[in-house]
C-alpha atoms as a PDB file:
ATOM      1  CA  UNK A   1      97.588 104.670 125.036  1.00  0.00           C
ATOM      2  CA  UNK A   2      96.791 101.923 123.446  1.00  0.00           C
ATOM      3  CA  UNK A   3      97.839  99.013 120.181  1.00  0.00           C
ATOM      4  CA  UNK A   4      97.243 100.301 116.259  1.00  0.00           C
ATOM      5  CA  UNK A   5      97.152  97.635 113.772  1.00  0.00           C
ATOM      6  CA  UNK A   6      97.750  98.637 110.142  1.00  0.00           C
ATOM      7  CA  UNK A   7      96.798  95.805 107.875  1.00  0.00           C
ATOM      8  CA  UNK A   8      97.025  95.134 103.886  1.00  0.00           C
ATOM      9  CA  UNK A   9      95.659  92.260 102.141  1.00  0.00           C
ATOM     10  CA  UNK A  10      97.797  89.783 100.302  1.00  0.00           C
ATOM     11  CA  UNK A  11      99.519  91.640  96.964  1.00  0.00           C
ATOM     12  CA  UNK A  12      98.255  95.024  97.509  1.00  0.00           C
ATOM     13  CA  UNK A  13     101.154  97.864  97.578  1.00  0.00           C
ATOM     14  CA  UNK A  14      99.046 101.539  97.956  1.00  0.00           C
ATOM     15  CA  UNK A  15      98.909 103.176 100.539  1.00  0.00           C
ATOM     16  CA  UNK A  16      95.254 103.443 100.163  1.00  0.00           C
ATOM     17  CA  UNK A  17      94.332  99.787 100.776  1.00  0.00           C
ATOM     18  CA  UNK A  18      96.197 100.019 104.193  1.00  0.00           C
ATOM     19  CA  UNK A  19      93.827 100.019 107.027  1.00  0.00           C
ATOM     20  CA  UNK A  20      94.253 101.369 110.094  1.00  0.00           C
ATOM     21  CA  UNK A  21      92.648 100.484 113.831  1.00  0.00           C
ATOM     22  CA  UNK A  22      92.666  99.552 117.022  1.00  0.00           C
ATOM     23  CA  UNK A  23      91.840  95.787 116.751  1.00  0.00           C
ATOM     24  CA  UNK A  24      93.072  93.043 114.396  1.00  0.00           C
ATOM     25  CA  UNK A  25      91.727  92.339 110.811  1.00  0.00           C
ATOM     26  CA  UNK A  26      93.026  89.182 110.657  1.00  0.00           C
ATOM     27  CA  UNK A  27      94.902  90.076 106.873  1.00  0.00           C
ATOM     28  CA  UNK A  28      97.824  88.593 105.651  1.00  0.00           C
ATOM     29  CA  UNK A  29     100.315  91.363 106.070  1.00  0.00           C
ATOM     30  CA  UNK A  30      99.859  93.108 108.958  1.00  0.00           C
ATOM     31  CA  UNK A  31     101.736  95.174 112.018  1.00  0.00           C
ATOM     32  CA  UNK A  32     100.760  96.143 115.443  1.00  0.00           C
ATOM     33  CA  UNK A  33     102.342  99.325 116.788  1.00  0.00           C
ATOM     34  CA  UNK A  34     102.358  99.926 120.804  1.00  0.00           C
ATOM     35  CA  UNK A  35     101.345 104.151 120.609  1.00  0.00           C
ATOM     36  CA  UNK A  36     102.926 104.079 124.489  1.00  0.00           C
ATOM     37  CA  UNK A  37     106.375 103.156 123.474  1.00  0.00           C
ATOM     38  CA  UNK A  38     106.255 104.705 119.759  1.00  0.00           C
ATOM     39  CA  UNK A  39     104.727 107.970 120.297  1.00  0.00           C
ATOM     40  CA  UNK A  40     106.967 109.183 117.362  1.00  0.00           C
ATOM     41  CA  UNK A  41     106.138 108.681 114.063  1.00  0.00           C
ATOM     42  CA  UNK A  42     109.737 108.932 112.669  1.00  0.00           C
ATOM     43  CA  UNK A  43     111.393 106.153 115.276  1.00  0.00           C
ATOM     44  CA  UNK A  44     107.955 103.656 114.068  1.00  0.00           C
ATOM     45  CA  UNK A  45     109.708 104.628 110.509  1.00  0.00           C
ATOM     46  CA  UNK A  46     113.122 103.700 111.398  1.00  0.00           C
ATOM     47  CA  UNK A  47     112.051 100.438 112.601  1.00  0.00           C
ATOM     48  CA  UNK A  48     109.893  99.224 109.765  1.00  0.00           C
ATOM     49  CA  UNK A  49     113.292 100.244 107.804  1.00  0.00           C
ATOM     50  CA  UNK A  50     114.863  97.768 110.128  1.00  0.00           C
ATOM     51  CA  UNK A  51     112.525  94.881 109.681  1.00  0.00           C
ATOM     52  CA  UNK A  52     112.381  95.663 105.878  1.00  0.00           C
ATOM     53  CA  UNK A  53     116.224  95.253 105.761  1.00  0.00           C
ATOM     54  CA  UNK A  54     115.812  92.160 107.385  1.00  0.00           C
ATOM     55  CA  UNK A  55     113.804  90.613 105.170  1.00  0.00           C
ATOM     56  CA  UNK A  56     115.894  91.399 102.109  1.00  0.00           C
ATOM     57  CA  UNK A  57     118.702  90.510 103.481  1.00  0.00           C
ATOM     58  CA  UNK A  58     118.665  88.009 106.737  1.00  0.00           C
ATOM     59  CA  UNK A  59     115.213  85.830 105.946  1.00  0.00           C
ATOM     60  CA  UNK A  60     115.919  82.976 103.625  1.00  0.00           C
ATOM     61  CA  UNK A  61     112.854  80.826 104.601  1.00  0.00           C
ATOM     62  CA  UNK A  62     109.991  81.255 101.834  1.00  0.00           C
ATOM     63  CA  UNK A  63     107.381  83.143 104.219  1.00  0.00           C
ATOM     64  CA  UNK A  64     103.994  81.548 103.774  1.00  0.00           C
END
């Protein structure tokens, strides 16, 4: 198993200028997902949800 990295560049919101691999692309916006400890796609769901939620609601530094 091994790290996927999906990646978006600054101000882009489709889901077609994701990308998706097994290294970094150094983009603005981007999350690494560990396929050996979420091997579900639902529970990686549930915790972007999470971290979502904590953005609109916990994070009150401006994020550069």
């Amino acid at each position: 198993m091994a790290d996927r990295f999906y990646s978006v560049v600054k101000g882009e919101q489709s889901a077609v200028q994701v990308t998706e691999g097994s290294s970094t692309s150094s983009e603005a916006i981007e999350l690494r997902v560990n396929d050996s400890v979420y091997s579900d796609k639902l529970t990686v769901i549930h915790g972007l949800r999470a971290i979502l939620r904590y953005l609109e609601t916990v994070e009150t530094n401006p994020i550069a």
